[in-house]
Structure formats: structure tokens, C-alpha cells
C-alpha atoms as a PDB file:
ATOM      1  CA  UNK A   1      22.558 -17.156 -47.931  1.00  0.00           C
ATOM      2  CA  UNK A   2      25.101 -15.239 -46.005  1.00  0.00           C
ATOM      3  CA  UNK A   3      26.805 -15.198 -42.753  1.00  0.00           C
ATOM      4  CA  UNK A   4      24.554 -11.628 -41.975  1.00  0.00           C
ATOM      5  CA  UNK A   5      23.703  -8.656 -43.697  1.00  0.00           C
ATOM      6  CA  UNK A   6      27.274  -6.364 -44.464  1.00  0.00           C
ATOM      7  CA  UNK A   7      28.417  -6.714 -47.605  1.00  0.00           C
ATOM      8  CA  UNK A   8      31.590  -5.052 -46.695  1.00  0.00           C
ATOM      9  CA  UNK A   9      32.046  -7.933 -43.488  1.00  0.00           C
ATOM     10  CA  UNK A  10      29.840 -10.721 -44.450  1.00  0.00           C
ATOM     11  CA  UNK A  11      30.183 -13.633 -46.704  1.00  0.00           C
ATOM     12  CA  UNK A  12      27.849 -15.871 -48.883  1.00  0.00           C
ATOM     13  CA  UNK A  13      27.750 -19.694 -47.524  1.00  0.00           C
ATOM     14  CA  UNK A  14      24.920 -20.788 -50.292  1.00  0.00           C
ATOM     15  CA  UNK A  15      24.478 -20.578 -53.794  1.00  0.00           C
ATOM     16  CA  UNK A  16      21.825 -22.236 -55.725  1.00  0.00           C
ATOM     17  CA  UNK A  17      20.529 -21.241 -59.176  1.00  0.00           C
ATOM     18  CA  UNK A  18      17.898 -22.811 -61.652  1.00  0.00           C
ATOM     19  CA  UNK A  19      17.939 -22.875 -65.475  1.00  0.00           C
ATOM     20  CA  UNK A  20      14.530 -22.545 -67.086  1.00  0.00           C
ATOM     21  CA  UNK A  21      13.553 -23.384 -70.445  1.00  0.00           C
ATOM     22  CA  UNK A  22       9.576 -22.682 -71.223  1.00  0.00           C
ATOM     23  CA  UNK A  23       9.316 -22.098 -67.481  1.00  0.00           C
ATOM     24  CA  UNK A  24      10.462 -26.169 -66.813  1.00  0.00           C
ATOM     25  CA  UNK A  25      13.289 -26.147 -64.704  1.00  0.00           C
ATOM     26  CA  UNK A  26      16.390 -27.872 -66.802  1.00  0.00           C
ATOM     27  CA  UNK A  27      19.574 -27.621 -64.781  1.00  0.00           C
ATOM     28  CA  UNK A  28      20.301 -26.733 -61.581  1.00  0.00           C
ATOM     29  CA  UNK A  29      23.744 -25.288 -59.207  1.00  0.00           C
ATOM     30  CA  UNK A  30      23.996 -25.484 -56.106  1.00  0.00           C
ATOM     31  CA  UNK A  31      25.922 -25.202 -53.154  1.00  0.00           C
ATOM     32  CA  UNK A  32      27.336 -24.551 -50.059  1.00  0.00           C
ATOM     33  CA  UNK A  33      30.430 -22.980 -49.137  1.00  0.00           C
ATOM     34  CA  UNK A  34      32.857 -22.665 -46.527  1.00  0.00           C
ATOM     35  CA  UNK A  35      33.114 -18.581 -45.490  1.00  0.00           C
ATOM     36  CA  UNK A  36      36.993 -19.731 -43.836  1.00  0.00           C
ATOM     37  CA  UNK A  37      35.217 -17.915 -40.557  1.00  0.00           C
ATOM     38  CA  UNK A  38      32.660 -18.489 -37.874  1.00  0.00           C
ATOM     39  CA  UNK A  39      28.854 -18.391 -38.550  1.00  0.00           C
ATOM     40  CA  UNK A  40      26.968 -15.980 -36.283  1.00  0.00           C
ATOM     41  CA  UNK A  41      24.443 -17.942 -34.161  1.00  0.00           C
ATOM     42  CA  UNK A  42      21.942 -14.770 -35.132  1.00  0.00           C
ATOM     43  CA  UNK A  43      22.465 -16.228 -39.168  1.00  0.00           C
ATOM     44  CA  UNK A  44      22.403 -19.625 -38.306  1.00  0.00           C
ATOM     45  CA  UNK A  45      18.973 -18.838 -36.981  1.00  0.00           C
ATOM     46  CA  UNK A  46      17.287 -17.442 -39.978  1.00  0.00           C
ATOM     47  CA  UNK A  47      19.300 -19.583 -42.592  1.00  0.00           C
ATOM     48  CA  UNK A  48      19.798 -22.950 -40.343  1.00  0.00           C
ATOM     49  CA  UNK A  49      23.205 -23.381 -41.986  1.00  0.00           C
ATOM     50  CA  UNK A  50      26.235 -24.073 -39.201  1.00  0.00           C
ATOM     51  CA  UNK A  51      29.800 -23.947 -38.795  1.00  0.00           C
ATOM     52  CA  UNK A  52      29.605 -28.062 -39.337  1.00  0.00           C
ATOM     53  CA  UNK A  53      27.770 -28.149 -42.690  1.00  0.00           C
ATOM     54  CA  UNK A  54      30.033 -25.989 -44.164  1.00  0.00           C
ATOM     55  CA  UNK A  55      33.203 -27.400 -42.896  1.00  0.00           C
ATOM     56  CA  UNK A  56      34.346 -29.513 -45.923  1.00  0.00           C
ATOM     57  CA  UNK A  57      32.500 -27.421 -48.204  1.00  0.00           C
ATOM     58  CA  UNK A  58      35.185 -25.166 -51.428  1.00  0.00           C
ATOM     59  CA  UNK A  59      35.089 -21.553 -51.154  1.00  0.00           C
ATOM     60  CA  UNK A  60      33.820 -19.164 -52.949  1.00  0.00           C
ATOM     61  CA  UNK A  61      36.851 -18.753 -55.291  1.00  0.00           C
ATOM     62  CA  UNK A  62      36.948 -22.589 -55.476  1.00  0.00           C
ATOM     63  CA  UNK A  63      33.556 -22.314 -57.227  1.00  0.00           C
ATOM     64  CA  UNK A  64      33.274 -19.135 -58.965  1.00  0.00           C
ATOM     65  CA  UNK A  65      34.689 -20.725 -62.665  1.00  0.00           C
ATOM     66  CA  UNK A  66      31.749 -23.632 -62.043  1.00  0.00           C
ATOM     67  CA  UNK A  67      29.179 -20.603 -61.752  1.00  0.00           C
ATOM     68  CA  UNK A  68      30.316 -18.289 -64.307  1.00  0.00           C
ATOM     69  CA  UNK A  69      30.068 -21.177 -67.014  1.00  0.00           C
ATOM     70  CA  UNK A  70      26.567 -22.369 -65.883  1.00  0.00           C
ATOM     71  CA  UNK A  71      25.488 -18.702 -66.011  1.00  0.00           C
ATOM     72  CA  UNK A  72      27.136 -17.845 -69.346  1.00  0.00           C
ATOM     73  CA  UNK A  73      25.014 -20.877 -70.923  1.00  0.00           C
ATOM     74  CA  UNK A  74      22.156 -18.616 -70.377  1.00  0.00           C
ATOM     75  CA  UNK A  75      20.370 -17.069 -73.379  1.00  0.00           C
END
């Protein structure tokens, strides 16, 4: 999820991503994050995430080592 639809302006507030292995999920990443900016109302809408939930929540560069390694597993 994102804060809207620019991907020049916007930022990404949600990550989630499931492993598979013979189409059984086996691991799972998630999270939210923090954009370090306001949510739009008009997001908040559609994607029900606010300004609260993502308060104490890392950003994106907090998380991006995390993500890379549970994508490189992949095969």
C-alpha cells in the first residue's frame, strides 16, 4: 500500500510478501512502515491505514536489508 498513486511523490506504508513451496505458504514478511509524512485522508480511505498505525512503525530504509534477504532465499 501507498500513501496515493505518484511514484515520483508517494510512498509505500505496507509491505507483505509470502513464500510458497508446492503452492503451501512457508514464510511470510510483513509490515508497515512509517512514510516520515502525512497520510492523505483520500488513501486512508481505500487502504484504511492512518497516520496513528504507522507512527512507531521503521522506514522503508530501516527494512529494506530484512526484505532483500527474505527475497534472495527465493529459488
Amino acid at each position: 500500500e501507498t500513501t496515493g498513486l505518484s511514484s515520483t511523490k508517494d510512498s509505500i506504508i505496507e509491505i507483505a510478501a509470502i513464500k510458497f513451496e508446492d503452492w503451501v505458504p512457508v514464510e511470510k514478511f510483513y509490515t508497515l512502515l512509517n512514510p516520515g509524512k502525512h497520510i492523505p485522508e483520500d488513501a486512508t480511505a481505500i487502504n484504511n491505514i492512518t497516520d496513528t498505525m504507522v507512527a512507531d512503525s521503521p522506514k522503508f530504509s530501516q527494512i529494506i536489508d530484512c526484505l532483500s534477504s527474505f527475497i534472495g532465499k527465493s529459488k
